[in-house]
Protein backbone atom coordinates (compact mmCIF):
# COMPACT_ATOMS: atom_id res chain seq x y z
CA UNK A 1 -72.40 95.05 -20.50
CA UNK A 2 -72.92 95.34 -24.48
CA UNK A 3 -71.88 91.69 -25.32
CA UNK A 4 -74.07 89.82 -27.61
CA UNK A 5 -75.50 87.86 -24.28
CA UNK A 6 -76.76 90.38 -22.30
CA UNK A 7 -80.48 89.98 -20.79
CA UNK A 8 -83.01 91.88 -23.17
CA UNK A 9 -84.23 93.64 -20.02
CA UNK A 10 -80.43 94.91 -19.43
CA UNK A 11 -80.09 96.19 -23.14
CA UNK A 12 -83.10 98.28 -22.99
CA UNK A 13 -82.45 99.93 -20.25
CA UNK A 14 -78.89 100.62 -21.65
CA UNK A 15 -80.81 102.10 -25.35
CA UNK A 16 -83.37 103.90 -23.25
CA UNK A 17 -80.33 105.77 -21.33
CA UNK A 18 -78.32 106.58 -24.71
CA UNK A 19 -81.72 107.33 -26.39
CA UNK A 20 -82.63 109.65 -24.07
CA UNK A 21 -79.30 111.43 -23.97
CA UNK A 22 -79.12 111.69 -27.44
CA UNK A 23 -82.22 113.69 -27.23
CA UNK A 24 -82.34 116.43 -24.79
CA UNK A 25 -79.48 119.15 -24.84
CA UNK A 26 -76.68 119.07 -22.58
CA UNK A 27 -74.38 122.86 -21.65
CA UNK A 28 -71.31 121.14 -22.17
CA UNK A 29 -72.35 119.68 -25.40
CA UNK A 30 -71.43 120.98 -28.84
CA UNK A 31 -73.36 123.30 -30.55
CA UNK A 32 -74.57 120.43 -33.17
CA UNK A 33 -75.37 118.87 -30.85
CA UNK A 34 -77.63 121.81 -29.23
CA UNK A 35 -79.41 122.40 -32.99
CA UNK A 36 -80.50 118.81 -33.11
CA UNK A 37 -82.14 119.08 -29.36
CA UNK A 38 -83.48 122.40 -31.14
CA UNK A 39 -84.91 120.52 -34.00
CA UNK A 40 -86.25 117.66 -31.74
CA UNK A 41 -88.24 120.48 -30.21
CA UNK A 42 -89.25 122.14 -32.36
CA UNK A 43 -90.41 118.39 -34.15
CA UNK A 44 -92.23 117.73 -30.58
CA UNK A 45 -94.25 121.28 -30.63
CA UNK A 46 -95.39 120.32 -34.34
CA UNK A 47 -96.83 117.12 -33.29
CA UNK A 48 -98.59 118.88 -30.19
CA UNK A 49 -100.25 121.27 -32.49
CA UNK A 50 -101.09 118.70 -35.12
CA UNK A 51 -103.21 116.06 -32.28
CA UNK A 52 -104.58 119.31 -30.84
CA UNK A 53 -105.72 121.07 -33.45
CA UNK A 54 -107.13 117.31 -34.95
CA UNK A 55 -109.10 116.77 -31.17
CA UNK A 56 -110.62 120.24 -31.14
CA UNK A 57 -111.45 120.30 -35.07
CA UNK A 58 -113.08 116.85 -34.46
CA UNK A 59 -115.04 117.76 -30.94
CA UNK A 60 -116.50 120.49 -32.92
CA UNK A 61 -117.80 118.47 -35.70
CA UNK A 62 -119.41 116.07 -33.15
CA UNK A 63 -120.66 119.29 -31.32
CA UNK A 64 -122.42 120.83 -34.47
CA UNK A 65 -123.85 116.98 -34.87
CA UNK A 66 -125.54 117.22 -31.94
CA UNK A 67 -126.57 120.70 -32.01
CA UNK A 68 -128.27 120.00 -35.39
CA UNK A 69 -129.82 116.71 -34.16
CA UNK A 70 -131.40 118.09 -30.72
CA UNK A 71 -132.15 121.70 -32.77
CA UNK A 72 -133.65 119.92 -35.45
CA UNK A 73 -135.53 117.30 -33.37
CA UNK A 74 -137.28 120.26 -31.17
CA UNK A 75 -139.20 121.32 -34.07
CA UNK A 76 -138.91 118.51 -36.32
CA UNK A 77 -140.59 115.10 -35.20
CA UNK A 78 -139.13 112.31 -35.27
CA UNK A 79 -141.18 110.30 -37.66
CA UNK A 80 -144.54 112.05 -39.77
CA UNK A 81 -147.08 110.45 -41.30
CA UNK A 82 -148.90 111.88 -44.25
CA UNK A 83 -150.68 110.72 -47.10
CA UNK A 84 -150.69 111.23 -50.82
CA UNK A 85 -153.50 113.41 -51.25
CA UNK A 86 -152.15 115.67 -48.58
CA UNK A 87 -154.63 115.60 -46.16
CA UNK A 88 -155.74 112.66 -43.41
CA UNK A 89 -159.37 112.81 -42.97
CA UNK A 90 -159.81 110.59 -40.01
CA UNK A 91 -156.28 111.26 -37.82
CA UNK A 92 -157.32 109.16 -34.73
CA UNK A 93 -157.51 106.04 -36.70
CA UNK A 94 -153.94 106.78 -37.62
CA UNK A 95 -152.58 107.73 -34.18
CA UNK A 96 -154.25 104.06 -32.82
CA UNK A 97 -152.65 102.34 -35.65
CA UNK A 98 -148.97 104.28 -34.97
CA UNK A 99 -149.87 103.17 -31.43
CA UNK A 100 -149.87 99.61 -32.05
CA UNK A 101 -145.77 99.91 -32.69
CA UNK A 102 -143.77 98.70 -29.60
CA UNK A 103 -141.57 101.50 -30.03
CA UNK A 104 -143.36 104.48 -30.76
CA UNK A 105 -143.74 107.14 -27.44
CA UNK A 106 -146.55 109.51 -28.62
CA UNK A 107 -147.72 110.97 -31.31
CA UNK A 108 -149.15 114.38 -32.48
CA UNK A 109 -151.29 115.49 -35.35
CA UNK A 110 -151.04 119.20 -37.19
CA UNK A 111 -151.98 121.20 -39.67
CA UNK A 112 -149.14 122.73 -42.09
CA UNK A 113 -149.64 125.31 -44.53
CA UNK A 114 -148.19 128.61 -45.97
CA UNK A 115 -148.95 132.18 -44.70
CA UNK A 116 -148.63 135.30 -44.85
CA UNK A 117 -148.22 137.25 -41.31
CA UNK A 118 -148.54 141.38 -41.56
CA UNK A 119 -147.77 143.80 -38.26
CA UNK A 120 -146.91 147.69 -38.32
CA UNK A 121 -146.06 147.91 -41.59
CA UNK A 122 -143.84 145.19 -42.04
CA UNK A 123 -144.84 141.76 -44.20
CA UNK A 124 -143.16 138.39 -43.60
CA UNK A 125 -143.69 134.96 -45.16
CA UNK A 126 -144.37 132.21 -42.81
CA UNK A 127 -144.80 128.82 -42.71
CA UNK A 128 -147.76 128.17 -40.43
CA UNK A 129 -147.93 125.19 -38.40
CA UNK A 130 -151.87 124.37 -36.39
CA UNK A 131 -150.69 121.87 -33.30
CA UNK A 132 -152.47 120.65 -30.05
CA UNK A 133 -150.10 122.01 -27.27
CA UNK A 134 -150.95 119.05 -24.77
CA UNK A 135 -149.67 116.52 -27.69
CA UNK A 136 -147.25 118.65 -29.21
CA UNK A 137 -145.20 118.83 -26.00
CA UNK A 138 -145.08 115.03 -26.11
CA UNK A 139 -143.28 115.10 -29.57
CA UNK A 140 -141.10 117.91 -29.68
CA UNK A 141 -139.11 120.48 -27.33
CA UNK A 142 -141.03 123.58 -27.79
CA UNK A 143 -141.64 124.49 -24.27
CA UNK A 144 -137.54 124.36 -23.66
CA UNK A 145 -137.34 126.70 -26.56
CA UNK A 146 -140.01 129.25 -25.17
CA UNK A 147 -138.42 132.81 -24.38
CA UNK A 148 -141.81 134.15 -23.42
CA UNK A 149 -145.03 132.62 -22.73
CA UNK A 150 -146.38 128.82 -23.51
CA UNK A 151 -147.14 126.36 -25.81
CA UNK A 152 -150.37 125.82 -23.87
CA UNK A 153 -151.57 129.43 -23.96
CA UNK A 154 -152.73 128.06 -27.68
CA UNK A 155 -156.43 127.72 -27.44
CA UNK A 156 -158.77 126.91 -29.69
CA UNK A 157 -161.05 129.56 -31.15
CA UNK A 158 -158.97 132.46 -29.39
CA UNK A 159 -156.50 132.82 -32.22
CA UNK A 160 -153.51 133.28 -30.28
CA UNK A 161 -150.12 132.70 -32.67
CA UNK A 162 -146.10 131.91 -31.04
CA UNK A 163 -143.62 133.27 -33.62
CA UNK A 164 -139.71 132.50 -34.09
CA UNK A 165 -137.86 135.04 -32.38
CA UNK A 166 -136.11 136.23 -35.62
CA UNK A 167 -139.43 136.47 -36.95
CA UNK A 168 -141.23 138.76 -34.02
CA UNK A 169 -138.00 140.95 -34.38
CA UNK A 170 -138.64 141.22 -37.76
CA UNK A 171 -142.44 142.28 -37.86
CA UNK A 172 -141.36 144.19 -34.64
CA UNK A 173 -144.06 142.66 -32.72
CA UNK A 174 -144.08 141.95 -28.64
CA UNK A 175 -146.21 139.87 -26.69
CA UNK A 176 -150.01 140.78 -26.56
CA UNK A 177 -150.09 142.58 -30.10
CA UNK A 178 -152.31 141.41 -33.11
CA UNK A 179 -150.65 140.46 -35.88
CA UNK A 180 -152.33 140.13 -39.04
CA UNK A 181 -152.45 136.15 -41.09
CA UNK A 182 -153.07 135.92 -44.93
CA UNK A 183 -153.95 132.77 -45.91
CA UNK A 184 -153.68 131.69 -49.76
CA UNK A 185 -157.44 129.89 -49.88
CA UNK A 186 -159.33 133.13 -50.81
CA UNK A 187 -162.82 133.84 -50.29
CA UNK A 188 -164.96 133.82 -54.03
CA UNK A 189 -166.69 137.15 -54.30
CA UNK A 190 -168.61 138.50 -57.36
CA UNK A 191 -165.80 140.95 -57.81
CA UNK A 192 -163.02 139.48 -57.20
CA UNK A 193 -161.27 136.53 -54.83
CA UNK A 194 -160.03 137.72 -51.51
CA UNK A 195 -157.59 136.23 -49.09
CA UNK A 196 -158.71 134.92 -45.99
CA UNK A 197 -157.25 137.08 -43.32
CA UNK A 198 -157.54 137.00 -39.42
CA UNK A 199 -156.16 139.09 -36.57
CA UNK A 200 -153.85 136.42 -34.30
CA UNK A 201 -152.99 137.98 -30.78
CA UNK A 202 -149.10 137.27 -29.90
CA UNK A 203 -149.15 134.91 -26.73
CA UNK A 204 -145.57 133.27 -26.86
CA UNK A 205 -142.06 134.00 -28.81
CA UNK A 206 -139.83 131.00 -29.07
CA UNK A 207 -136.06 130.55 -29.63
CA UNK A 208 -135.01 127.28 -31.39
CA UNK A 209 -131.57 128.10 -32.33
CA UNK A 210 -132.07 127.51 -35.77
CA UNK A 211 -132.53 130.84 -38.31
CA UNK A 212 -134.59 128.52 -40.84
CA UNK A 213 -137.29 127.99 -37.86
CA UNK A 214 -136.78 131.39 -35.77
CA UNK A 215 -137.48 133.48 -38.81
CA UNK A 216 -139.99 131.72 -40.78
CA UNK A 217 -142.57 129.25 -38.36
CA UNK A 218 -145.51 130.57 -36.53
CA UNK A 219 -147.66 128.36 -34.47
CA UNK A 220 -151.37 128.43 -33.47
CA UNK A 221 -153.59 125.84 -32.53
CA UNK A 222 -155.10 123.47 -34.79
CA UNK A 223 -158.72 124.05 -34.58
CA UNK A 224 -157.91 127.68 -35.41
CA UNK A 225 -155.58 126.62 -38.61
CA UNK A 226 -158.34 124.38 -39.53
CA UNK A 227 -160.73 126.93 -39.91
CA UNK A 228 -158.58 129.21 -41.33
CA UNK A 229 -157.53 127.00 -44.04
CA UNK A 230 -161.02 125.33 -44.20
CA UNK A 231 -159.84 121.75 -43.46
CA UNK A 232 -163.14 120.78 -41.60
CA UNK A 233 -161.45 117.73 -39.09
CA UNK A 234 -159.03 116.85 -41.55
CA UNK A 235 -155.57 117.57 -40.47
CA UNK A 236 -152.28 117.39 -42.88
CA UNK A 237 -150.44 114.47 -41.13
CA UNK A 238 -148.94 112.89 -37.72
CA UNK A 239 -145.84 113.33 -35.72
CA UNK A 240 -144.44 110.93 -33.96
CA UNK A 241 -141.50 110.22 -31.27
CA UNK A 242 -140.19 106.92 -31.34
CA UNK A 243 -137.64 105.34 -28.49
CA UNK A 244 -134.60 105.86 -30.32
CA UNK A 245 -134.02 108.47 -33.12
CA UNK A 246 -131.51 106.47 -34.83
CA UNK A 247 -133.89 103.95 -35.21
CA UNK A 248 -136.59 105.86 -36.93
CA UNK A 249 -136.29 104.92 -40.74
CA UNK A 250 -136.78 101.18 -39.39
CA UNK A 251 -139.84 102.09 -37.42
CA UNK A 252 -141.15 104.14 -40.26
CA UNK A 253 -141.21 101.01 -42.27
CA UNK A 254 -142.54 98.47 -39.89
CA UNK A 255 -145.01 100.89 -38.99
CA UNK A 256 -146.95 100.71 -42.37
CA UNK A 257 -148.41 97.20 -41.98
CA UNK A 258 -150.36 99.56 -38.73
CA UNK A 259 -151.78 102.45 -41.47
CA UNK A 260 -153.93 102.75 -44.46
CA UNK A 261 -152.65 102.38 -47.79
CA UNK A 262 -152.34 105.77 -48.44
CA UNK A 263 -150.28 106.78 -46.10
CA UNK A 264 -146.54 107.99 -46.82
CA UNK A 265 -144.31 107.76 -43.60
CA UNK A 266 -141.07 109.96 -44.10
CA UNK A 267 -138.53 110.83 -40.92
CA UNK A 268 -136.12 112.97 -39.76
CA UNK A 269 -132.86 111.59 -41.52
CA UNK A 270 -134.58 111.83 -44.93
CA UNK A 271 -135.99 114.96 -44.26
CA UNK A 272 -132.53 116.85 -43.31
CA UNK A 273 -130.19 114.31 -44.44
CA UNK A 274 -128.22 116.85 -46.02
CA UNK A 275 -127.50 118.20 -43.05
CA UNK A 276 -126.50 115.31 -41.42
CA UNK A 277 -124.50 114.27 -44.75
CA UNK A 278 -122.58 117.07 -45.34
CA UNK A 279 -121.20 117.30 -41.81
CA UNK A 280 -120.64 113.71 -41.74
CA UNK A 281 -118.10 114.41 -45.04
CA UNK A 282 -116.81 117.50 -43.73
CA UNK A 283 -115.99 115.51 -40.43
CA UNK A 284 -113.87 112.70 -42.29
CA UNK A 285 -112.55 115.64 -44.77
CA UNK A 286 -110.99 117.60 -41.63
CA UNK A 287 -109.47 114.39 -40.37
CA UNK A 288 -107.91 113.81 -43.41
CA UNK A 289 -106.56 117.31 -43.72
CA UNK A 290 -105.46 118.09 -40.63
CA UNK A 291 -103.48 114.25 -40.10
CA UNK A 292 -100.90 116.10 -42.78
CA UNK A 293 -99.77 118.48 -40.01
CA UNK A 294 -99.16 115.26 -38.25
CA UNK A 295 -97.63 113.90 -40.99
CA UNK A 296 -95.64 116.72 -41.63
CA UNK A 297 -94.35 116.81 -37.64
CA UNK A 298 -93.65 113.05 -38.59
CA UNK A 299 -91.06 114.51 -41.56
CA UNK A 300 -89.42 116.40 -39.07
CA UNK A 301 -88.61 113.36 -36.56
CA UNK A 302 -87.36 112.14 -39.94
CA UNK A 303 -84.88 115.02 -40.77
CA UNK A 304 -84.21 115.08 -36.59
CA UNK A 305 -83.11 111.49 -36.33
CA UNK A 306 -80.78 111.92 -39.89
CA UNK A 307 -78.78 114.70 -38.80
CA UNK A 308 -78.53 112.71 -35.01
CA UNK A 309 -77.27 109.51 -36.79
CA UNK A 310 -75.01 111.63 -38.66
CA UNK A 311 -73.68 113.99 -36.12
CA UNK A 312 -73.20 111.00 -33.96
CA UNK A 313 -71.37 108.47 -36.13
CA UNK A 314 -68.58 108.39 -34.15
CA UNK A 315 -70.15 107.23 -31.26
CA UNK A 316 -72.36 104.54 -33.33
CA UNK A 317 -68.88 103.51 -34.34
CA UNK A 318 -67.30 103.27 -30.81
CA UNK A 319 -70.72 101.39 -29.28
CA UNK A 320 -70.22 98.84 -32.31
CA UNK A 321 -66.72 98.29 -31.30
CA UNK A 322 -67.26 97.66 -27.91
CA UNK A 323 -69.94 95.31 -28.90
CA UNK A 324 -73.08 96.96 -29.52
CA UNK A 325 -75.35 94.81 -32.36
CA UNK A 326 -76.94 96.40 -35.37
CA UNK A 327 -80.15 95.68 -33.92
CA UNK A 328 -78.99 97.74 -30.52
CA UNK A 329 -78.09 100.78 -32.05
CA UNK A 330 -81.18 100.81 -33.76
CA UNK A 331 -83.24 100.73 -30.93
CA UNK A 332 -81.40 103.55 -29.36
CA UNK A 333 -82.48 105.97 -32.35
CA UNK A 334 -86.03 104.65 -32.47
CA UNK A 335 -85.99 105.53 -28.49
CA UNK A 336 -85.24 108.58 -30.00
CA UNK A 337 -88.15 108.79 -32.14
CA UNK A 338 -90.79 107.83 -29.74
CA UNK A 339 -89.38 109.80 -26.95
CA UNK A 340 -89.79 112.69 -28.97
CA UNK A 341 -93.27 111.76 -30.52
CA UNK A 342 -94.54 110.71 -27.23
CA UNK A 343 -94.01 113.82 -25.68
CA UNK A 344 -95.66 115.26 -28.42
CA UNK A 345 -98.45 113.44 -28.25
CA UNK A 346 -99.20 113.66 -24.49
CA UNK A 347 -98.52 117.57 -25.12
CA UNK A 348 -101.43 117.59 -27.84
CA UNK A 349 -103.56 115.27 -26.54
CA UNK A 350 -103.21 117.29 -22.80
CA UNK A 351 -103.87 120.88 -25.00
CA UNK A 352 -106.49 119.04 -27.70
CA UNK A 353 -108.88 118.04 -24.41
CA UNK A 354 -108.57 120.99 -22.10
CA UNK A 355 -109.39 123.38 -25.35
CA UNK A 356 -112.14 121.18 -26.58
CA UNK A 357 -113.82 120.99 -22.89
CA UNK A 358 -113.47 124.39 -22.39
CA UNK A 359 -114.53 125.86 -25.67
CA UNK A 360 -117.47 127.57 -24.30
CA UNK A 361 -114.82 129.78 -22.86
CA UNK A 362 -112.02 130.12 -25.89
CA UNK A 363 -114.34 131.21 -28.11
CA UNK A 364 -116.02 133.94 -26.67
CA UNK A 365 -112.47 135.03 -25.58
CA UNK A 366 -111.23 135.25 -29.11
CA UNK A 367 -114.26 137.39 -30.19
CA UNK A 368 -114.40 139.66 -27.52
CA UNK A 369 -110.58 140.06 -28.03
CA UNK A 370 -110.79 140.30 -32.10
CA UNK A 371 -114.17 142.09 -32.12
CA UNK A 372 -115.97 139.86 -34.00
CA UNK A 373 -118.19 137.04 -34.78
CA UNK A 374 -117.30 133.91 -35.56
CA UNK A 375 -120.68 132.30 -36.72
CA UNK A 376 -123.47 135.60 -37.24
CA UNK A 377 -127.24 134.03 -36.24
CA UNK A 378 -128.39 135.61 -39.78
CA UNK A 379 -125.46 133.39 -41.84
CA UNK A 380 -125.33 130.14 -39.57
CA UNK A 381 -128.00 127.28 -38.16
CA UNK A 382 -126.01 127.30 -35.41
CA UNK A 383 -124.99 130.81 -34.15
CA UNK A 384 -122.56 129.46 -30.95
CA UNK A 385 -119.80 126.76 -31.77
CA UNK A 386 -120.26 123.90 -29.92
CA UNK A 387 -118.30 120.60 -28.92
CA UNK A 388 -118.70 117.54 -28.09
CA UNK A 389 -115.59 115.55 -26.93
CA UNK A 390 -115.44 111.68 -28.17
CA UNK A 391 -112.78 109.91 -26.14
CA UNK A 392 -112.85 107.15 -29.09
CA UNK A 393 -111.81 110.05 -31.66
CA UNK A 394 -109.24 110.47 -29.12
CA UNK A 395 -107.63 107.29 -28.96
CA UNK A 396 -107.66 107.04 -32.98
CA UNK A 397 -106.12 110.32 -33.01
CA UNK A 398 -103.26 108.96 -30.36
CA UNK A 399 -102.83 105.51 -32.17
CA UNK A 400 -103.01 106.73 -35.49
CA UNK A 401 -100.07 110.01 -34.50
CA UNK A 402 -98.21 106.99 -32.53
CA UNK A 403 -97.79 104.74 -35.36
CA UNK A 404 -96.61 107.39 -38.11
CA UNK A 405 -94.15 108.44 -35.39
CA UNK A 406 -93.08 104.97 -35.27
CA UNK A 407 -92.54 104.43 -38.82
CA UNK A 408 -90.85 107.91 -39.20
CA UNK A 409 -87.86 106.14 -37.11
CA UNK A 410 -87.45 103.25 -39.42
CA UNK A 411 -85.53 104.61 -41.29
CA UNK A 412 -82.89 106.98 -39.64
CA UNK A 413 -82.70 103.71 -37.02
CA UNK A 414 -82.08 101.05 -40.14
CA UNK A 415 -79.32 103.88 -41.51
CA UNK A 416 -77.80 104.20 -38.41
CA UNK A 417 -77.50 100.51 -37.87
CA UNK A 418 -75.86 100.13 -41.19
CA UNK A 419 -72.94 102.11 -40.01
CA UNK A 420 -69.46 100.56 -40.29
CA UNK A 421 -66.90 101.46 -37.52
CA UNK A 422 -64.32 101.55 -39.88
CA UNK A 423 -65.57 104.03 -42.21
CA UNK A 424 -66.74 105.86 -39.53
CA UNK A 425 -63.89 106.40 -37.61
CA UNK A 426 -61.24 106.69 -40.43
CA UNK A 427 -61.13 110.80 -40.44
CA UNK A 428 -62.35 110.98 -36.58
């Protein structure tokens, strides 16, 4: 029944029916009838692509967060202790102090200076980095990163060097050569000074991931870099891994009470916080951007559910006279409006997920299929795109698209219930 006392349960199940009718397409229907279904459709497909394309854009951003991060973190400590001067002179005292922390894991000393590295011709500026492999490993992820060789084939005083892999490519240089170091402390001579230069043999290539590090970091052990560089003992700071990355700036600053009063603790979010920044911003930016396609998918329910409350006036008229409340045939059109946003949401969310787990897979498909390369190792940190699916980004994503599909009905629903059955029948 449509009185004015029928149970709530009842009338639902009476809008659900009409709403539902109302919006798929029927043969025997009228052609109006068949463009609005056709608009509904194509209203349903443009919220699909909207959620989907706002999952996968998303996924990605979290993927090239963590890909930075762990990248980042494999060569870069988490925490580093240095002083003002440059140089620590007694480095144990400040590894037993960084000790004393609860939450700090290990920790590392090196030696960090600039070089130049010569081979067949070919000259390369490097940034050369003296470590102990036994404590390095404890620190960072070298060893993960190692395409030949090991860290531990470092030893002191027999001047073996691990290069970048962009680097070695670029001084053309394999595994067992000896490649040539310049070091900027020269050697005084009456005639003139000379740069300090040693023969390094090749004993490991590694592959971080990142161009910044493959192309421009060598490695050698740090009794050989302090000799080269004529630091005695002294070494140029410590490296540290804490429990919890994220915690690190709040370690680095209850960790100074531990050290001398010299010393300058920096870490890993001030060090690349651009990095970290700028994705952060390009993240929310995206979201932003791409919620207009939503949006825009939320117009069209709006221009669906108008010409539906028009093309069906007749029939708003006829439900009101046998009974049907304002408030009733509003709910049917708003039916409307979630039955087509729902279906394009589940549609997005279904395509969103499945591209954003499998995007290992997509990708390579488009650029084997295009012929070419979406992110080139020599323009990009991060040469393969990478994702990372957050099932919290999802559910914004689905509660956010829900709600401006639910307030894209308002207002077709509120017109259609403002339809008088006299007016609307007098030319039927």
């Amino acid at each position: 029944m449509l009185t004015c006392g029928a149970k709530p349960i009842e009338a639902m199940t009476y809008e659900l029916l009409i709403g539902l009718r109302y919006t798929r397409a029927q043969p025997r229907e009228g052609a109006g009838n068949r463009f609005i279904s056709f608009i509904a459709l194509i209203s349903m497909l443009g919220l699909a692509l909207g959620v989907a394309a706002l999952i996968v854009v998303l996924s990605v951003m979290n993927g090239f967060q963590k890909e930075l991060r762990e990248r980042i973190l494999g060569v870069v400590s988490h925490v580093q202790i240095s002083s003002e001067s440059g140089e620590i002179a007694d480095w144990s005292k400040v590894v037993q102090g960084a000790a004393q922390h609860p939450r700090v894991r290990a920790a590392a000393p090196y030696v960090q200076a600039q070089g130049m590295l010569s081979f067949d011709g070919q000259v390369r500026g490097v940034m050369v980095r003296g470590i102990l492999p036994e404590a390095e490993d404890k620190v960072a992820d070298f060893a993960r990163y190692m395409r030949s060789g090991k860290l531990d084939m470092l030893r002191p005083d027999e001047f073996g060097i691990v290069l970048g892999s962009e680097l070695a490519r670029a001084l053309r240089a394999r595994p067992g050569d000896k490649v040539t170091l310049l070091a900027p402390q020269g050697l005084v001579t009456p005639a003139a000074i000379l740069p300090r230069v040693k023969q390094f043999r090749l004993v490991g290539v590694f592959e971080a991931g990142m161009f910044e590090f493959d192309s421009g970091l060598a490695l050698i052990h740090m009794g050989d870099a302090q000799k080269l560089y004529r630091m005695d003992e002294r070494v140029t700071g410590v490296r540290l891994k804490v429990d919890d990355l994220f915690a690190a700036p709040q370690i680095g600053r209850e960790m100074l009470r531990f050290l001398p009063m010299d010393a300058w603790v920096s870490d890993w979010t001030r060090s690349h916080a651009n990095f970290f920044r700028a994705v952060e911003i390009e993240k929310r930016m995206m979201f932003l951007i791409l919620l207009l396609i939503v949006a825009v998918a939320a117009f069209n329910i709006v221009s669906t559910l108008v010409m539906a409350v028009t093309d069906k006036r007749a029939d708003i008229a006829i439900l009101r006279t046998l009974g049907a409340s304002p408030r009733s045939i509003m709910a049917i059109f708003i039916v409307q409006g979630i039955l087509i946003g729902t279906v394009g949401l589940a549609a997005g969310i279904g395509g969103g997920v499945a591209v954003a787990l499998n995007i290992d897979v997509v990708v390579p498909a488009l650029e084997s299929l295009l012929g070419l390369k979406f992110l080139a190792k020599d323009v990009y940190y991060i040469s393969e795109l990478p994702s990372d699916l957050h099932w919290s980004d999802v559910g914004t994503i689905a509660v956010t698209s829900f709600v401006l599909t639910l307030l894209a009905t308002l207002y077709p629903s509120w017109r259609a219930s403002r339809t008088q059955p006299a007016e609307a029948l007098r030319y039927e």
